[in-house]
C-alpha atoms as a PDB file:
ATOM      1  CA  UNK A   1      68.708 103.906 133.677  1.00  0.00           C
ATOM      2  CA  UNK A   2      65.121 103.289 132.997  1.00  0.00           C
ATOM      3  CA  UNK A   3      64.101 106.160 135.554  1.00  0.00           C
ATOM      4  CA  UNK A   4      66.639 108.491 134.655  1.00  0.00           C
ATOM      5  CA  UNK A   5      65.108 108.369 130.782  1.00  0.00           C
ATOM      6  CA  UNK A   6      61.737 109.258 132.619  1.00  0.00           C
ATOM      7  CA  UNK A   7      62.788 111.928 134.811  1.00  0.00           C
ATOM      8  CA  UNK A   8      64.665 113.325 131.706  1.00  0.00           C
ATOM      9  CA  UNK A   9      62.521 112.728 129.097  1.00  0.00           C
ATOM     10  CA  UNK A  10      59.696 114.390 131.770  1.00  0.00           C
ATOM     11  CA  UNK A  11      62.039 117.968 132.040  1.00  0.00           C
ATOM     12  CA  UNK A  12      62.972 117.674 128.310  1.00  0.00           C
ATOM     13  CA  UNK A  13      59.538 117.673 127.383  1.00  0.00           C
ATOM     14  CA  UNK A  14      57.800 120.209 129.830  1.00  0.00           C
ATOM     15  CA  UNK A  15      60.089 122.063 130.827  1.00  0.00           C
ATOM     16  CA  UNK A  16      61.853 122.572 127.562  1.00  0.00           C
ATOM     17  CA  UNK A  17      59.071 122.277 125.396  1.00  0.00           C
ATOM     18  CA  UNK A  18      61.182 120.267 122.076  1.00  0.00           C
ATOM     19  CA  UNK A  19      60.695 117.365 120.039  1.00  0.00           C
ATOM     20  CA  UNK A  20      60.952 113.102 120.640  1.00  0.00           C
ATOM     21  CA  UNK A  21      63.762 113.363 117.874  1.00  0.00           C
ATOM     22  CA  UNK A  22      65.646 115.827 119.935  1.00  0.00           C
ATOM     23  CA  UNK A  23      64.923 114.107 123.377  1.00  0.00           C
ATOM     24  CA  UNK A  24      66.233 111.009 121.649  1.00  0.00           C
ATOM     25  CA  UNK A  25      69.365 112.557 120.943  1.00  0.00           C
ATOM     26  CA  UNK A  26      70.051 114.277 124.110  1.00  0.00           C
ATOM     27  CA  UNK A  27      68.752 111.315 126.246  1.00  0.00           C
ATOM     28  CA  UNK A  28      71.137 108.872 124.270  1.00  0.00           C
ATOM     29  CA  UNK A  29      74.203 111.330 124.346  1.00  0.00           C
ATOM     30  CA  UNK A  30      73.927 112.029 127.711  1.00  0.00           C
ATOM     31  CA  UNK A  31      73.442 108.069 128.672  1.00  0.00           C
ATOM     32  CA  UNK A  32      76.435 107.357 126.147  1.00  0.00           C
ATOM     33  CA  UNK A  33      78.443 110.523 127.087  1.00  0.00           C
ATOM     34  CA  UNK A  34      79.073 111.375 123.913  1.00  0.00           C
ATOM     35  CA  UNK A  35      79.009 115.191 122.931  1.00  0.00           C
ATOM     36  CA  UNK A  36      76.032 116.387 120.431  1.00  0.00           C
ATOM     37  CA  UNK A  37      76.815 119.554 118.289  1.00  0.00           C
ATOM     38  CA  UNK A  38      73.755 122.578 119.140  1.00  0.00           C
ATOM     39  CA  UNK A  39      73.667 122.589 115.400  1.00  0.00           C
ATOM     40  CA  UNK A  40      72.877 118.887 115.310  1.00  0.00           C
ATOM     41  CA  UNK A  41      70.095 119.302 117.641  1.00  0.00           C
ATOM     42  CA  UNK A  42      68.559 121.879 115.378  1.00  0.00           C
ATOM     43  CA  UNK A  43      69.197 119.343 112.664  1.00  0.00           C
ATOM     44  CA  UNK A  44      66.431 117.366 114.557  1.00  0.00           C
ATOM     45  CA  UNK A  45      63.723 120.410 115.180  1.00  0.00           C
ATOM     46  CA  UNK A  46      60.952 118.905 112.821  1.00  0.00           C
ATOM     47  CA  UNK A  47      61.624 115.408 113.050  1.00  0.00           C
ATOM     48  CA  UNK A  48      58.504 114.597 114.896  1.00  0.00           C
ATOM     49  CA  UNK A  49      56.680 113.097 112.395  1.00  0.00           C
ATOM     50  CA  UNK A  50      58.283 115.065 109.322  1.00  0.00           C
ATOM     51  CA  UNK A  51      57.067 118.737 111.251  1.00  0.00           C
ATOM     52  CA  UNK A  52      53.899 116.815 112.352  1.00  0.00           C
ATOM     53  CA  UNK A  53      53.440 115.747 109.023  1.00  0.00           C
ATOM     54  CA  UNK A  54      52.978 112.459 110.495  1.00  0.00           C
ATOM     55  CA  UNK A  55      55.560 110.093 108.330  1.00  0.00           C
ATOM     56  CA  UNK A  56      58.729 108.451 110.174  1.00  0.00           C
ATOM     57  CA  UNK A  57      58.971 108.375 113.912  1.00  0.00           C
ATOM     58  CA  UNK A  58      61.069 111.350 115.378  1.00  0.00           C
ATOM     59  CA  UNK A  59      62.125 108.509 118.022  1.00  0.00           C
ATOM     60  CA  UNK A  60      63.683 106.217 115.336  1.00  0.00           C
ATOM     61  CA  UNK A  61      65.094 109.252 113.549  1.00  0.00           C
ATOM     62  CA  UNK A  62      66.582 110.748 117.019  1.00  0.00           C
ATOM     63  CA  UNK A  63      68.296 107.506 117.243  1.00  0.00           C
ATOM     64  CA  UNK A  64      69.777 106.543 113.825  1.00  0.00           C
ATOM     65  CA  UNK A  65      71.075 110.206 113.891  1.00  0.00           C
ATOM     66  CA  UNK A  66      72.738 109.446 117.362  1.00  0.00           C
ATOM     67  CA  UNK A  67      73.751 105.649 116.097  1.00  0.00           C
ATOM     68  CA  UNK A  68      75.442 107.563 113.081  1.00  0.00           C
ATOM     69  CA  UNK A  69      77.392 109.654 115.456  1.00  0.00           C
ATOM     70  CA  UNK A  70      78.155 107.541 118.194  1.00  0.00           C
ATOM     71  CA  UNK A  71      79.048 104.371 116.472  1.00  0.00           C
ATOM     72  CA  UNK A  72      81.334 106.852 114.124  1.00  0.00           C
ATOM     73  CA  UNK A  73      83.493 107.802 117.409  1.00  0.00           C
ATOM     74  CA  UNK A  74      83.493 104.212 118.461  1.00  0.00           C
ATOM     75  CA  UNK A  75      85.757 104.257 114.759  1.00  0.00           C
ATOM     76  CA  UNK A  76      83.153 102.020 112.934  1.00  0.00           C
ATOM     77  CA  UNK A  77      83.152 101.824 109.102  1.00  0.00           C
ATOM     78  CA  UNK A  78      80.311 103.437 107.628  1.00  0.00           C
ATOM     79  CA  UNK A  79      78.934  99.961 106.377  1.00  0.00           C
ATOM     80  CA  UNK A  80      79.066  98.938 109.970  1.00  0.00           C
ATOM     81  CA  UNK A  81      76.997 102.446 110.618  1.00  0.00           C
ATOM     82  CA  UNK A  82      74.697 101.673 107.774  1.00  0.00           C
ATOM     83  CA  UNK A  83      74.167  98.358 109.013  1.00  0.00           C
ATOM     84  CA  UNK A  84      73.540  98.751 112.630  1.00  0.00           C
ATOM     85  CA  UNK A  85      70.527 101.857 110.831  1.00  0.00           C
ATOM     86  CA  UNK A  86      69.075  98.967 109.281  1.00  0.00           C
ATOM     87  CA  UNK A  87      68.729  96.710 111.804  1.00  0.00           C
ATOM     88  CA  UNK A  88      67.746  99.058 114.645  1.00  0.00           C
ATOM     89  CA  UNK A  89      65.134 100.129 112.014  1.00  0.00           C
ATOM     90  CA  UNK A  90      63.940  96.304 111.673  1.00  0.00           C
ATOM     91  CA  UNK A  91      64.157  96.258 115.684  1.00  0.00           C
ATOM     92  CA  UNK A  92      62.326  98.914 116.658  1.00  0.00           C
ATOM     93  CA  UNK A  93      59.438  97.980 114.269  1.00  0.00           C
ATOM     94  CA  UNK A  94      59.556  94.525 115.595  1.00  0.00           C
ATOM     95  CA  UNK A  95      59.093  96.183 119.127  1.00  0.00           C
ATOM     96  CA  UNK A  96      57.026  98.573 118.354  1.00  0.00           C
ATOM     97  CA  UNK A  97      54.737  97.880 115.070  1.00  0.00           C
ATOM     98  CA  UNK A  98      55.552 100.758 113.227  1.00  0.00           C
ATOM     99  CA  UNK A  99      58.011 103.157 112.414  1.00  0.00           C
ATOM    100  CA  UNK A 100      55.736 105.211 111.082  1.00  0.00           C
ATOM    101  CA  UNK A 101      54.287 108.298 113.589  1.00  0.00           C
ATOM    102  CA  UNK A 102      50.865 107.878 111.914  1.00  0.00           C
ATOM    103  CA  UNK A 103      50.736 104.233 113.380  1.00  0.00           C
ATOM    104  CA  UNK A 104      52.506 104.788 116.574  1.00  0.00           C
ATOM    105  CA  UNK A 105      50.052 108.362 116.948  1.00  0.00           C
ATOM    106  CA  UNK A 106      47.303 107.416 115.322  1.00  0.00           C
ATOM    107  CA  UNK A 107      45.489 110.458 116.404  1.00  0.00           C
ATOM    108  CA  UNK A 108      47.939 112.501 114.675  1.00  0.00           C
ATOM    109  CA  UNK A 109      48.957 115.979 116.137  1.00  0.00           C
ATOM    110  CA  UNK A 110      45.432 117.537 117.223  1.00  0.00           C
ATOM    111  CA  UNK A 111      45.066 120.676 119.146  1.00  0.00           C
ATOM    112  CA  UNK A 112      42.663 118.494 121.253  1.00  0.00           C
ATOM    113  CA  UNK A 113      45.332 116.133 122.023  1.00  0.00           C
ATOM    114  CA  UNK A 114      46.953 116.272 125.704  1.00  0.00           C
ATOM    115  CA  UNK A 115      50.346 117.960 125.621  1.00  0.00           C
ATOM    116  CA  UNK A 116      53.182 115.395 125.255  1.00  0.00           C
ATOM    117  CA  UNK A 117      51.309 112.489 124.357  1.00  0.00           C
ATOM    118  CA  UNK A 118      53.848 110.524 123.247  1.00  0.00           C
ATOM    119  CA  UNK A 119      55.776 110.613 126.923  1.00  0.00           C
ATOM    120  CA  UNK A 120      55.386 106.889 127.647  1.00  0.00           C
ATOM    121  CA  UNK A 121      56.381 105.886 124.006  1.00  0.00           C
ATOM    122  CA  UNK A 122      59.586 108.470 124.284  1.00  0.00           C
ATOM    123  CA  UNK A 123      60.381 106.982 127.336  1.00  0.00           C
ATOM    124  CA  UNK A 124      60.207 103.136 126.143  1.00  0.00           C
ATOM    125  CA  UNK A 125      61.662 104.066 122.692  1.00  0.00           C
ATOM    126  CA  UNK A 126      64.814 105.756 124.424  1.00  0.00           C
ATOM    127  CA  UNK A 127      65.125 102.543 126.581  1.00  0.00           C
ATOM    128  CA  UNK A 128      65.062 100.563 123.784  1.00  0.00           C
ATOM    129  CA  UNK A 129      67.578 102.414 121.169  1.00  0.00           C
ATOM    130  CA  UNK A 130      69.957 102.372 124.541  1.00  0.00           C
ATOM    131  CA  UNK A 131      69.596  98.594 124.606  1.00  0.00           C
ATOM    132  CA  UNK A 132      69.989  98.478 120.822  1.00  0.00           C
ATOM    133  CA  UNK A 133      73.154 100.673 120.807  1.00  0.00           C
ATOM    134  CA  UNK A 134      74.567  98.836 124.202  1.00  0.00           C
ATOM    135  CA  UNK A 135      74.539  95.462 122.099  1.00  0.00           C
ATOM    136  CA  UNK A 136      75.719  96.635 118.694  1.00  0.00           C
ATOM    137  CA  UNK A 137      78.695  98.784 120.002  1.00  0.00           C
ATOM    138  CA  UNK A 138      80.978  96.324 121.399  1.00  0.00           C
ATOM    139  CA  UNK A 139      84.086  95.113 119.458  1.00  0.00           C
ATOM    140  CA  UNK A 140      83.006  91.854 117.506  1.00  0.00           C
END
Protein backbone atom coordinates (compact mmCIF):
# COMPACT_ATOMS: atom_id res chain seq x y z
CA UNK A 1 0.00 0.00 0.00
CA UNK A 2 2.52 2.40 1.27
CA UNK A 3 4.48 2.22 -2.19
CA UNK A 4 1.64 2.20 -4.33
CA UNK A 5 0.56 5.84 -2.61
CA UNK A 6 4.21 6.86 -3.68
CA UNK A 7 4.34 5.63 -7.08
CA UNK A 8 0.83 7.25 -7.47
CA UNK A 9 1.05 10.17 -5.70
CA UNK A 10 4.67 10.55 -7.85
CA UNK A 11 2.52 10.26 -11.54
CA UNK A 12 -0.41 12.27 -10.03
CA UNK A 13 1.76 14.98 -9.26
CA UNK A 14 4.27 15.18 -12.28
CA UNK A 15 2.82 13.78 -14.64
CA UNK A 16 -0.59 15.25 -14.14
CA UNK A 17 0.36 18.35 -12.73
CA UNK A 18 -3.03 18.74 -9.93
CA UNK A 19 -3.49 19.43 -6.45
CA UNK A 20 -2.79 17.30 -2.76
CA UNK A 21 -6.70 17.70 -2.35
CA UNK A 22 -7.28 16.00 -5.61
CA UNK A 23 -4.44 13.34 -5.18
CA UNK A 24 -6.11 12.67 -1.86
CA UNK A 25 -9.21 11.87 -3.42
CA UNK A 26 -8.09 9.82 -6.25
CA UNK A 27 -5.41 7.99 -4.13
CA UNK A 28 -8.16 7.09 -1.46
CA UNK A 29 -10.86 6.10 -4.14
CA UNK A 30 -8.73 4.11 -5.97
CA UNK A 31 -7.27 2.27 -2.61
CA UNK A 32 -11.05 2.04 -1.41
CA UNK A 33 -12.49 1.32 -4.92
CA UNK A 34 -14.99 3.52 -4.63
CA UNK A 35 -16.01 5.65 -7.78
CA UNK A 36 -15.29 9.65 -7.60
CA UNK A 37 -17.60 11.87 -9.84
CA UNK A 38 -15.05 14.19 -12.56
CA UNK A 39 -17.21 16.92 -11.20
CA UNK A 40 -16.16 16.11 -7.65
CA UNK A 41 -12.62 16.25 -8.53
CA UNK A 42 -13.08 19.72 -9.89
CA UNK A 43 -14.88 20.36 -6.64
CA UNK A 44 -11.30 19.94 -5.17
CA UNK A 45 -9.17 22.21 -7.86
CA UNK A 46 -8.19 25.01 -5.27
CA UNK A 47 -8.14 23.17 -2.21
CA UNK A 48 -4.46 23.41 -1.74
CA UNK A 49 -4.31 25.75 0.78
CA UNK A 50 -7.67 27.71 -0.11
CA UNK A 51 -6.02 28.39 -4.05
CA UNK A 52 -2.61 28.79 -2.29
CA UNK A 53 -4.09 31.05 -0.03
CA UNK A 54 -2.43 29.08 2.53
CA UNK A 55 -5.46 28.23 5.18
CA UNK A 56 -6.67 24.43 5.62
CA UNK A 57 -4.62 21.58 4.30
CA UNK A 58 -5.79 20.36 0.76
CA UNK A 59 -4.69 16.80 2.28
CA UNK A 60 -7.24 16.96 5.18
CA UNK A 61 -9.81 18.51 2.86
CA UNK A 62 -9.11 15.68 0.03
CA UNK A 63 -9.92 13.32 2.72
CA UNK A 64 -13.01 14.53 4.67
CA UNK A 65 -14.47 15.04 1.10
CA UNK A 66 -13.62 11.29 0.33
CA UNK A 67 -14.69 10.21 4.17
CA UNK A 68 -18.08 12.06 3.29
CA UNK A 69 -18.47 9.95 0.25
CA UNK A 70 -17.18 6.77 1.11
CA UNK A 71 -18.51 6.32 4.55
CA UNK A 72 -22.04 7.54 2.83
CA UNK A 73 -21.91 4.25 0.49
CA UNK A 74 -20.83 2.19 3.42
CA UNK A 75 -24.83 3.50 4.44
CA UNK A 76 -23.57 5.55 7.50
CA UNK A 77 -25.83 8.22 9.07
CA UNK A 78 -24.66 11.56 8.48
CA UNK A 79 -23.87 12.01 12.31
CA UNK A 80 -21.70 8.99 11.93
CA UNK A 81 -20.12 11.03 8.72
CA UNK A 82 -19.89 14.16 10.76
CA UNK A 83 -18.31 12.38 13.43
CA UNK A 84 -15.71 10.31 11.83
CA UNK A 85 -14.79 14.52 9.99
CA UNK A 86 -14.19 15.45 13.41
CA UNK A 87 -12.13 13.03 14.61
CA UNK A 88 -9.95 12.43 11.53
CA UNK A 89 -9.59 16.26 11.83
CA UNK A 90 -8.35 15.83 15.63
CA UNK A 91 -6.13 12.81 14.19
CA UNK A 92 -4.44 14.17 11.61
CA UNK A 93 -3.45 17.26 13.70
CA UNK A 94 -2.31 14.99 16.39
CA UNK A 95 -0.05 13.34 13.63
CA UNK A 96 0.82 15.99 11.97
CA UNK A 97 0.77 19.46 14.09
CA UNK A 98 -1.34 21.34 12.01
CA UNK A 99 -4.09 21.33 9.78
CA UNK A 100 -3.34 24.38 8.65
CA UNK A 101 -1.09 24.57 5.07
CA UNK A 102 0.68 27.66 6.50
CA UNK A 103 2.12 25.36 9.34
CA UNK A 104 2.55 22.22 7.45
CA UNK A 105 4.26 24.72 4.32
CA UNK A 106 5.59 27.18 6.13
CA UNK A 107 7.29 28.59 3.15
CA UNK A 108 4.05 29.11 1.59
CA UNK A 109 3.67 28.72 -2.28
CA UNK A 110 6.91 30.61 -3.67
CA UNK A 111 7.95 30.59 -7.22
CA UNK A 112 11.39 29.73 -5.67
CA UNK A 113 10.03 26.72 -4.11
CA UNK A 114 10.92 23.17 -5.78
CA UNK A 115 7.97 21.82 -7.73
CA UNK A 116 5.83 19.46 -5.59
CA UNK A 117 7.15 20.17 -2.35
CA UNK A 118 4.73 18.73 -0.45
CA UNK A 119 5.37 14.98 -2.11
CA UNK A 120 6.59 13.34 1.11
CA UNK A 121 3.76 14.99 3.24
CA UNK A 122 1.06 13.82 0.35
CA UNK A 123 2.43 10.62 0.51
CA UNK A 124 2.35 10.18 4.52
CA UNK A 125 -0.98 12.12 4.74
CA UNK A 126 -2.66 9.62 2.15
CA UNK A 127 -1.21 6.72 4.29
CA UNK A 128 -2.57 8.04 7.15
CA UNK A 129 -6.36 9.08 6.08
CA UNK A 130 -6.24 5.24 4.59
CA UNK A 131 -5.43 4.03 8.10
CA UNK A 132 -7.98 6.46 9.54
CA UNK A 133 -10.78 5.39 7.12
CA UNK A 134 -9.64 1.44 7.40
CA UNK A 135 -10.44 1.74 11.28
CA UNK A 136 -13.55 3.90 11.30
CA UNK A 137 -15.41 1.97 8.46
CA UNK A 138 -16.07 -1.28 9.94
CA UNK A 139 -19.54 -2.19 11.37
CA UNK A 140 -19.43 -1.33 15.23
Amino acid sequence: MNEYIKNRVHELYWNEDINCARTAIICLSELFETKIEPQTIWSAVGLHGAGGYRAQCGLVEGALMFIGIYLHVLGKTEEEIVSACYHFASAFEQAFGSLSCSKLRPTGFLESDPPHLCENLTCRGIEFAYQYILEHSKPC
